[in-house]
Protein backbone atom coordinates (compact mmCIF):
# COMPACT_ATOMS: atom_id res chain seq x y z
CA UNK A 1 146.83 121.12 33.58
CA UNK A 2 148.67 118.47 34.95
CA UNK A 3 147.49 116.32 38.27
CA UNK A 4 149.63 117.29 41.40
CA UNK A 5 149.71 115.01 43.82
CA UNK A 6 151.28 115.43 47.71
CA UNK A 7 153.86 113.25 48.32
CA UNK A 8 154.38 112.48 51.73
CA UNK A 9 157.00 109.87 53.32
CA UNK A 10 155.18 106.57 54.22
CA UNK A 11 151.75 108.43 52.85
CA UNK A 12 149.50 107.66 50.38
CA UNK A 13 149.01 109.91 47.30
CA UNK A 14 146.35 112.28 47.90
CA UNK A 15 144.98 114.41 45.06
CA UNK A 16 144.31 118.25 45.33
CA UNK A 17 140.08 117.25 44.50
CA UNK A 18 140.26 114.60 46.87
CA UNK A 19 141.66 116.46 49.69
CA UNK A 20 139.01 119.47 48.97
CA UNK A 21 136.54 117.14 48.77
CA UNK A 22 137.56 115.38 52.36
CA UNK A 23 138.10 118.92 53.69
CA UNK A 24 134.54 120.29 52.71
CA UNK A 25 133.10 117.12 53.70
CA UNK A 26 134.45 117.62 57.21
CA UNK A 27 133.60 121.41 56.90
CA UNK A 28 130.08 120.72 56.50
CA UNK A 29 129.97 118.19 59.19
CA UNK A 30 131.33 120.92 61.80
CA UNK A 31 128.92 123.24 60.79
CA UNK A 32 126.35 120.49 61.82
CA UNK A 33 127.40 119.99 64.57
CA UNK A 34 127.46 123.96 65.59
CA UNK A 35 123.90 124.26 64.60
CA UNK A 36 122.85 121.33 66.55
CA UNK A 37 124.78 122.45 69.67
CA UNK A 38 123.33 125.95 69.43
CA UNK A 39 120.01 124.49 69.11
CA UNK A 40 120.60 121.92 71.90
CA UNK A 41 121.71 125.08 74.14
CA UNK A 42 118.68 127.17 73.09
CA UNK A 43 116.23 124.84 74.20
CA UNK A 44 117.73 123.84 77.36
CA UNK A 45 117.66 127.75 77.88
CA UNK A 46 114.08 127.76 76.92
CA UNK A 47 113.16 124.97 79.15
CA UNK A 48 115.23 126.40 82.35
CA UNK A 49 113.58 128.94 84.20
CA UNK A 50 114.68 132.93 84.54
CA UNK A 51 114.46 133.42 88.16
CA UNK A 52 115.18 136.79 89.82
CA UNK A 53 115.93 136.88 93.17
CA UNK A 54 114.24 139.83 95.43
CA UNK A 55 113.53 140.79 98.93
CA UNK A 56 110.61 140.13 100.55
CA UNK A 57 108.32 142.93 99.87
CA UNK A 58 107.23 143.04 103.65
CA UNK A 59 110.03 143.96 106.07
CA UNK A 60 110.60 145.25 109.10
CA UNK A 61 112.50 148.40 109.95
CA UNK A 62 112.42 149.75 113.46
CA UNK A 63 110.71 151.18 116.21
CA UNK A 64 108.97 154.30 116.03
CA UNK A 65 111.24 155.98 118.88
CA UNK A 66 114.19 155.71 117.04
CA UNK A 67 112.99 158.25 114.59
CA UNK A 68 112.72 161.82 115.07
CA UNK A 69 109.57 164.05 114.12
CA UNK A 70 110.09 165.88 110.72
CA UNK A 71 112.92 163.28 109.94
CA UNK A 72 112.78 161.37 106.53
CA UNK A 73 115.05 158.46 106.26
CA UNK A 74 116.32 156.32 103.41
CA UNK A 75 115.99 152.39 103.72
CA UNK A 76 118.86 151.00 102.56
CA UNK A 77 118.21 147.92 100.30
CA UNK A 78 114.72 148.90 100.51
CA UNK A 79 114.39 151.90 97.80
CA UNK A 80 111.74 153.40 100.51
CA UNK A 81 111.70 156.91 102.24
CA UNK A 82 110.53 156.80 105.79
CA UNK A 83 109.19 159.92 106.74
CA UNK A 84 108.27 160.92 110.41
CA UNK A 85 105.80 163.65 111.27
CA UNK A 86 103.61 164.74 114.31
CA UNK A 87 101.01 162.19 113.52
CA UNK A 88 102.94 158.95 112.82
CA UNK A 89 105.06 157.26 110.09
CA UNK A 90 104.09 156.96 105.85
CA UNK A 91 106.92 154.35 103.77
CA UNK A 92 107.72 156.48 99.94
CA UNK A 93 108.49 154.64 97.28
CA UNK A 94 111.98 155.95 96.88
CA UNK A 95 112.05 155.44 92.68
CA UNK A 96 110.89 158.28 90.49
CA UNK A 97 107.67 158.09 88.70
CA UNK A 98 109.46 159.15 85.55
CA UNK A 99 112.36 157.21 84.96
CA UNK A 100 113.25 155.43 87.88
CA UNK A 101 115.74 156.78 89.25
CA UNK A 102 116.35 157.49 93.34
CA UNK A 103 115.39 160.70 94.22
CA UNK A 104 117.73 162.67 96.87
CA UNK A 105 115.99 164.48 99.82
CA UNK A 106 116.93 168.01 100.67
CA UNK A 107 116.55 168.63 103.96
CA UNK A 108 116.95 172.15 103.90
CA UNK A 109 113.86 173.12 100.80
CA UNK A 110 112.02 169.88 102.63
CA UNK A 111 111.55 168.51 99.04
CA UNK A 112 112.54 165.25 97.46
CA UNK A 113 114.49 166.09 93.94
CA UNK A 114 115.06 163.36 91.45
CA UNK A 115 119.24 164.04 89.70
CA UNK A 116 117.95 162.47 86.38
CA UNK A 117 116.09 164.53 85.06
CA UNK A 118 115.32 167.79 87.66
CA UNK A 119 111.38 166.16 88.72
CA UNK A 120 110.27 167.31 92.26
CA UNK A 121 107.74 166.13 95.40
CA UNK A 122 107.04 167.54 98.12
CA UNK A 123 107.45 165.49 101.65
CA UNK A 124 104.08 163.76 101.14
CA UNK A 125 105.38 162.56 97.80
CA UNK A 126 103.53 164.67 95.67
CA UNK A 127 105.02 165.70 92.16
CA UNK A 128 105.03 169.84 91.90
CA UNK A 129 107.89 170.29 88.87
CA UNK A 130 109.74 168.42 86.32
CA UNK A 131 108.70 165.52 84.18
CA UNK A 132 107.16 162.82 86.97
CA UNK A 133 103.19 161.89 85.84
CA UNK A 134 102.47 161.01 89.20
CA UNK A 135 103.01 161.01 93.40
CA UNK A 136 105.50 158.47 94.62
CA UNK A 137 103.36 155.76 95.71
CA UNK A 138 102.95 155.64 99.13
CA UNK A 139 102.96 151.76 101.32
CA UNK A 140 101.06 150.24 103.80
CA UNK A 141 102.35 149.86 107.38
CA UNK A 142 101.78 147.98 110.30
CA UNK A 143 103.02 147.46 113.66
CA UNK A 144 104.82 143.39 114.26
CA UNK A 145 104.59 141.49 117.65
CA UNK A 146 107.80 142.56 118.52
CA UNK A 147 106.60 146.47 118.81
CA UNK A 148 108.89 147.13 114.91
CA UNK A 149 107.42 148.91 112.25
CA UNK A 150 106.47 146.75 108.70
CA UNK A 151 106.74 148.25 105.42
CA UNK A 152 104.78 145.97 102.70
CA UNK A 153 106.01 147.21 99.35
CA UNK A 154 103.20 144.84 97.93
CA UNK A 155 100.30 147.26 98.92
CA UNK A 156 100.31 151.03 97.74
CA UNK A 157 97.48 152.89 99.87
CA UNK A 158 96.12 156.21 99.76
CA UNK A 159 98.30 159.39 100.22
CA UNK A 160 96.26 160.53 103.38
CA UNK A 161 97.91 156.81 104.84
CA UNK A 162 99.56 157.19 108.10
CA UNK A 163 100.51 154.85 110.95
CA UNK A 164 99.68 156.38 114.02
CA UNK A 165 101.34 155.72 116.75
C-alpha cells in the first residue's frame, strides 16, 4: 500500500498515522479531562451539604372558638387533622400509617379513609380496616400567650391526649 498524504494549500503534509495518532492523542486527553471534571463535581457534591427545608414542627393554628364541636379540620401545609369534641381539641397526624398517603375525612360515616389503598380510623385515629399497622399518631398541644392553639408535630402523646379548654 502506498502512503497517502493530505494535501492542503499552504499546509504541511500530514500522514494518515500521524493524524490518527494526533487525533487519539487528543482523544485520550478529553477523556481526562471528563473524568477529572466528574470527579471534581462529585466531591464538591460530597463536601456540600443536602439541606431540606421544613416548617417548624410547632405552629400555631387558632383559637378554640373558631371551631365547632364534632368538627374535624384539615391544616393546610400542616398534614394534621384538628378534631373538636365536647371535651377540647386532639392534632392527627394527617399521613397514613401504611403508605403515607393523606387520608380524606367523611363526614357523613365520621371515619377518616385513606384513597391509596382502602385503610380506615375512626375519629380518634384508630385503624379498624385495611392495611394501616397502627393509629395515626396523635400531637401534643398547648395554649400560646396570645390565647391560639399550638400543634408540636415534634411530640406524639398518648391517644387519651386532649386539650381542654
Amino acid at each position: 500500500m502506498a502512503k497517502t498524504a493530505v494535501k492542503m494549500k499552504g499546509a504541511a503534509k500530514v500522514s494518515r498515522r500521524e493524524a490518527l495518532r494526533k487525533g487519539l492523542f487528543w482523544a485520550c486527553w478529553g477523556v481526562f479531562i471528563g473524568f477529572a471534571g466528574m470527579l471534581g463535581v462529585s466531591i464538591v457534591r460530597f463536601v456540600y451539604p443536602r439541606i431540606v427545608w421544613e416548617p417548624s414542627s410547632l405552629f400555631k393554628i387558632g383559637k378554640p372558638d373558631e371551631y365547632d364541636v364534632g368538627s374535624v379540620s384539615i391544616i393546610e401545609g400542616r398534614k394534621v387533622f384538628l378534631v373538636r369534641v365536647n371535651e377540647g381539641f386532639y392534632a392527627l397526624s394527617a399521613i397514613c400509617t401504611h403508605l403515607g398517603c393523606q387520608p380524606i375525612w367523611e363526614e357523613d360515616n365520621q371515619i377518616f379513609m385513606c384513597p391509596c389503598h382502602g385503610g380506615r380510623f375512626y375519629k380518634d385515629g384508630i385503624n379498624f380496616a385495611g392495611p394501616p399497622p397502627r393509629p395515626l399518631p396523635r400531637y401534643y398541644m398547648k395554649f400560646a400567650p396570645d390565647g391560639r392553639m399550638m400543634v408540636d408535630k415534634s411530640k406524639e402523646v398518648r391517644m387519651d391526649f386532649i386539650l381542654t379548654v
